[in-house]
C-alpha atoms as a PDB file:
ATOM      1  CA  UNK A   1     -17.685  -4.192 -11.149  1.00  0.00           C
ATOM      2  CA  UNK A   2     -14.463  -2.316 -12.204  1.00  0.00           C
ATOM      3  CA  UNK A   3     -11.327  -3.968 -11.720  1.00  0.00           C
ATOM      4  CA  UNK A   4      -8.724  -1.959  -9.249  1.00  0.00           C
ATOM      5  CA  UNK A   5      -5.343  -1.247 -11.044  1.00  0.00           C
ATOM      6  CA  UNK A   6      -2.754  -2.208  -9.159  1.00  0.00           C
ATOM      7  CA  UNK A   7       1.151  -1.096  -9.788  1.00  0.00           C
ATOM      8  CA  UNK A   8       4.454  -2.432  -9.431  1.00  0.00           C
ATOM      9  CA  UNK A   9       6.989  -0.448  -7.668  1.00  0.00           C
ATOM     10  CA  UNK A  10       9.867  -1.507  -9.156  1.00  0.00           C
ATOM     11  CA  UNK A  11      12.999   1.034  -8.094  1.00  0.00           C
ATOM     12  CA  UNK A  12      14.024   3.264  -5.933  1.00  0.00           C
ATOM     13  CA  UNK A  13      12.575   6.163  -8.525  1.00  0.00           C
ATOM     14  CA  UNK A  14       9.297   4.522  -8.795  1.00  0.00           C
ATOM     15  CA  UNK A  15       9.113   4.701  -4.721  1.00  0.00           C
ATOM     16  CA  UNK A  16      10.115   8.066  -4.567  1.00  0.00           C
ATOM     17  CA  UNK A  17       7.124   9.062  -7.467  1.00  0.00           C
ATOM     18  CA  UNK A  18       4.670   7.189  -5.468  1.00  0.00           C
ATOM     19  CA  UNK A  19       5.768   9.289  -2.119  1.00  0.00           C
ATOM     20  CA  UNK A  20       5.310  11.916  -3.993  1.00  0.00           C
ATOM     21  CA  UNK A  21       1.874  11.013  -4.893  1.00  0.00           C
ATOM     22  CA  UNK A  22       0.744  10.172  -1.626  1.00  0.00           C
ATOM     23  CA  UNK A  23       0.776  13.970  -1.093  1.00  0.00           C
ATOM     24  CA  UNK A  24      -2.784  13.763  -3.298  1.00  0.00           C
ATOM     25  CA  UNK A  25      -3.990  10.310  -2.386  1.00  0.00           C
ATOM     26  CA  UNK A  26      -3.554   7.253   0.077  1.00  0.00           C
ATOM     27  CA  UNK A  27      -0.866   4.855  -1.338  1.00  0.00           C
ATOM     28  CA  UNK A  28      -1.532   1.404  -0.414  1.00  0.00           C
ATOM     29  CA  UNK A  29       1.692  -1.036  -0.337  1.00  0.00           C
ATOM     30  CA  UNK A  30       1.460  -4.145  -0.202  1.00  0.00           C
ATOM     31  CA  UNK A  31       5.206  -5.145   0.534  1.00  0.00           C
ATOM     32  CA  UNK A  32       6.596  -8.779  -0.109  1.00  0.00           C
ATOM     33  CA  UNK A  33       8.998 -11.263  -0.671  1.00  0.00           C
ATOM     34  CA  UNK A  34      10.547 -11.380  -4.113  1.00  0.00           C
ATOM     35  CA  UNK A  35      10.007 -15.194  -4.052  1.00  0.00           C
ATOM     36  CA  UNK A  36       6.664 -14.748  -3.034  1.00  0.00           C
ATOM     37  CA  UNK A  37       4.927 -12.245  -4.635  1.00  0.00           C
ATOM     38  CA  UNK A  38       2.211  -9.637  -4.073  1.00  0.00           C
ATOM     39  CA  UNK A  39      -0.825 -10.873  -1.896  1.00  0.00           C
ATOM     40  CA  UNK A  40      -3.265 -12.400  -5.038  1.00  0.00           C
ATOM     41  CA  UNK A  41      -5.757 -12.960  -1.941  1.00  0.00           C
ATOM     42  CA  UNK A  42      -6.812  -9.402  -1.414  1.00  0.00           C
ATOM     43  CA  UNK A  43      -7.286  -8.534  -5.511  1.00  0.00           C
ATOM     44  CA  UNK A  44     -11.060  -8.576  -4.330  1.00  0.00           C
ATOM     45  CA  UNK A  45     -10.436  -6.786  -1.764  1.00  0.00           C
ATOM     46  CA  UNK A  46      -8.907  -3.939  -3.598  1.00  0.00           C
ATOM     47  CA  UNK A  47     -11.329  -3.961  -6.078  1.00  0.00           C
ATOM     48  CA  UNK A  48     -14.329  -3.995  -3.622  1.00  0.00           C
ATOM     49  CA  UNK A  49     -12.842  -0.901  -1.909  1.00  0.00           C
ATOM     50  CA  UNK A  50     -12.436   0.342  -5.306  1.00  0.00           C
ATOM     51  CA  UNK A  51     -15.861   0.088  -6.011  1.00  0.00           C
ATOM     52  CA  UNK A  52     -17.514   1.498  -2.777  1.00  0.00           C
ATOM     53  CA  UNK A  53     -15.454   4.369  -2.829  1.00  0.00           C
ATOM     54  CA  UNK A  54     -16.485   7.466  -5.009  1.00  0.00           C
ATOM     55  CA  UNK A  55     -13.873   8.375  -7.253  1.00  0.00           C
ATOM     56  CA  UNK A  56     -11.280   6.358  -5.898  1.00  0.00           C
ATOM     57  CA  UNK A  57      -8.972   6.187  -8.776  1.00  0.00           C
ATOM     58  CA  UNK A  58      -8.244  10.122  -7.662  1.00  0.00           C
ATOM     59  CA  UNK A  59      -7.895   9.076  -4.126  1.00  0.00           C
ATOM     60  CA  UNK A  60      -6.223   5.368  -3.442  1.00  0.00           C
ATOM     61  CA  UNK A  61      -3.326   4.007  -5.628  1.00  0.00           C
ATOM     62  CA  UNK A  62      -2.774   0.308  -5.132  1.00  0.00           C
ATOM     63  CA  UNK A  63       0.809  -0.755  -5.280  1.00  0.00           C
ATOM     64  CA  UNK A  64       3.160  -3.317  -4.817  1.00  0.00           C
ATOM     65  CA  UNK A  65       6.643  -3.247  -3.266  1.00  0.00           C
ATOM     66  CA  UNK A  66       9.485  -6.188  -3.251  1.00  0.00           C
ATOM     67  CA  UNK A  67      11.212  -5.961  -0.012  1.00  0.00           C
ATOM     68  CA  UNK A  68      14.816  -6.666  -1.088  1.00  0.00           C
ATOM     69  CA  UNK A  69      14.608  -4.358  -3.408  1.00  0.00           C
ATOM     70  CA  UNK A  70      13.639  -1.492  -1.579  1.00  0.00           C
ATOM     71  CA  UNK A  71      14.824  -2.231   1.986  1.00  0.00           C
ATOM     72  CA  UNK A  72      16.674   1.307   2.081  1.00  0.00           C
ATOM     73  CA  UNK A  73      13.756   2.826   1.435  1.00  0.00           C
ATOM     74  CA  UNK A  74      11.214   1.338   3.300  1.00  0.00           C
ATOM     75  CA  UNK A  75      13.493   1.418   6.340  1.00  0.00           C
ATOM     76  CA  UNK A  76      13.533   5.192   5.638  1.00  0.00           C
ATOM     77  CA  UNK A  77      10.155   5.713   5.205  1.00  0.00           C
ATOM     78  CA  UNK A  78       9.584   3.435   8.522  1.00  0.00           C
ATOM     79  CA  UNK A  79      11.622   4.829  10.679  1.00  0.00           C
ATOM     80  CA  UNK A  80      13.145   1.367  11.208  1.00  0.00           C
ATOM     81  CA  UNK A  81      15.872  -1.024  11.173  1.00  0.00           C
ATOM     82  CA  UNK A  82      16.525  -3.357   8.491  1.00  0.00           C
ATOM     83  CA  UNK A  83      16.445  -6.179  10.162  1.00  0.00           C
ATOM     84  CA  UNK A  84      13.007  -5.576  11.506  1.00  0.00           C
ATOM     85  CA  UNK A  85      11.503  -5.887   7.865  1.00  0.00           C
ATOM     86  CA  UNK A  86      13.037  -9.681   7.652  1.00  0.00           C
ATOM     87  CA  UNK A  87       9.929 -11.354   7.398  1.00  0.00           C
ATOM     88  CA  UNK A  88      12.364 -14.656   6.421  1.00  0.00           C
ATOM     89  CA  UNK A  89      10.783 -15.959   9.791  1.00  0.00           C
ATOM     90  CA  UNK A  90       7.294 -15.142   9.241  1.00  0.00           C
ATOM     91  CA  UNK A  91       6.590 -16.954   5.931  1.00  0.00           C
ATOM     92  CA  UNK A  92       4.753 -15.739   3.062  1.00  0.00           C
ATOM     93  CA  UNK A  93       3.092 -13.400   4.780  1.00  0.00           C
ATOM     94  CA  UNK A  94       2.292  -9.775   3.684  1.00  0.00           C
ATOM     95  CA  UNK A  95       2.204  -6.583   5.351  1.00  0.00           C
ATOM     96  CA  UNK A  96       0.727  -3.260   3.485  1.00  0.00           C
ATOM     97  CA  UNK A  97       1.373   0.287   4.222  1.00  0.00           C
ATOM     98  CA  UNK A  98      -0.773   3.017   4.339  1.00  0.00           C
ATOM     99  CA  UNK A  99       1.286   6.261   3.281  1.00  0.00           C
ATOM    100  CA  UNK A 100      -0.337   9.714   3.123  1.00  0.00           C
ATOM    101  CA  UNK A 101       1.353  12.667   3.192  1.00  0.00           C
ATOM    102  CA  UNK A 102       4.951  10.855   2.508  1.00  0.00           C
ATOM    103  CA  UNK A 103       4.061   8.987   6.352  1.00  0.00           C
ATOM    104  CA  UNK A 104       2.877   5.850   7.393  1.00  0.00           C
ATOM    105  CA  UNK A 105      -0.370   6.526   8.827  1.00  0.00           C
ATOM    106  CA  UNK A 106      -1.213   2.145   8.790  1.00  0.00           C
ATOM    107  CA  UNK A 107       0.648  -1.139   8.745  1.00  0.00           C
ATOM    108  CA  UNK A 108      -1.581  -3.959   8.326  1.00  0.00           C
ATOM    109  CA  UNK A 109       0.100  -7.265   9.070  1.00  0.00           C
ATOM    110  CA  UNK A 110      -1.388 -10.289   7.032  1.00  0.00           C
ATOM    111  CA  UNK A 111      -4.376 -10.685   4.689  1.00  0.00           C
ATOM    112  CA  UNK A 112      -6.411  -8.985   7.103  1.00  0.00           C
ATOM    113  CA  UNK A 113      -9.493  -8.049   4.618  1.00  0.00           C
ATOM    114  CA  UNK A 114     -11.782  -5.820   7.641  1.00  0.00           C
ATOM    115  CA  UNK A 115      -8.614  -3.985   9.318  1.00  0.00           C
ATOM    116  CA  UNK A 116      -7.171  -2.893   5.368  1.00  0.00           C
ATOM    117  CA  UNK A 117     -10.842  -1.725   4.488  1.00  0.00           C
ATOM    118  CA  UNK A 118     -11.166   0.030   7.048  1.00  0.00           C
ATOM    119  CA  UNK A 119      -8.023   1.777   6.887  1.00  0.00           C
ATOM    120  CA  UNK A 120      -8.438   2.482   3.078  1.00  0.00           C
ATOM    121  CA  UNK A 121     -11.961   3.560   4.202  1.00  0.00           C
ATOM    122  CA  UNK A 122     -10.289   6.111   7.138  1.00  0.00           C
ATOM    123  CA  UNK A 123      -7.348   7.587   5.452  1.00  0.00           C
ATOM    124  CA  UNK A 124      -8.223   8.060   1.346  1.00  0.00           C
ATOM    125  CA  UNK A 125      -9.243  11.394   0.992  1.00  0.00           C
ATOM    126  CA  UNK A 126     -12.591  13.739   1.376  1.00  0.00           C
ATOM    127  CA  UNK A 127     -14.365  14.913  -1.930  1.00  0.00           C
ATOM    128  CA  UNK A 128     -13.608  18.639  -1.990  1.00  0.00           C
ATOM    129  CA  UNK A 129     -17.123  20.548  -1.202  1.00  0.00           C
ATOM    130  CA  UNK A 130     -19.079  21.710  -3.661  1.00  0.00           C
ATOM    131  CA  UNK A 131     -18.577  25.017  -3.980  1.00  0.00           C
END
């Protein structure tokens, strides 16, 4: 079973590259607290979808995304207000983004393993047609 790569988005640039990207493929963010960390308990996850998806190296890039660091621009990219991504009251727990087409088209709050596989499953794109 391959192993799903998974990337750090470290800076602002970074973020903006992997907008960018989601042009092409469905960016999957999993967005945390610094003194947390990314979400270790969906690694299979990731690389089960990996796996059970054709190609998806060319379609799905696995990410992850400190929240302090990139407040600015996750409040940009969510339409929201900073202090609705304080999740200082909710733990350690995660929440990934779905982007595609520089938009969120998912927010999946927790570990929830069947609602992100699904999602991933929905939203990463369609093998061109043969021609």
């Amino acid at each position: 079973m391959a192993t799903a790569p998974v990337e750090a988005i470290a800076d602002a640039e970074a973020f903006g590259a992997y907008l960018e990207k989601s042009e092409t493929v469905l960016v999957v963010m999993d967005v945390h607290q610094n003194w947390c960390g990314p979400c270790d308990t969906m690694k299979p996850t990731y690389n089960s979808i990996f796996n059970e998806i054709d190609n998806c190296e060319d379609k799905v890039a696995f990410t992850t995304a400190d929240i302090k660091t990139l407040t600015p621009q996750l409040v940009e990219l969510m339409a929201t207000k900073p202090s609705d991504l304080d999740l200082a009251n909710h733990g350690c727990m995660p929440f990934f983004l779905l982007v595609k087409n520089k938009a969120v088209v998912a927010i999946v709050l927790g570990a929830d393993v069947p609602t992100l596989r699904d999602n991933v499953v929905l939203y990463a794109p369609e093998d061109e047609a043969a021609e």
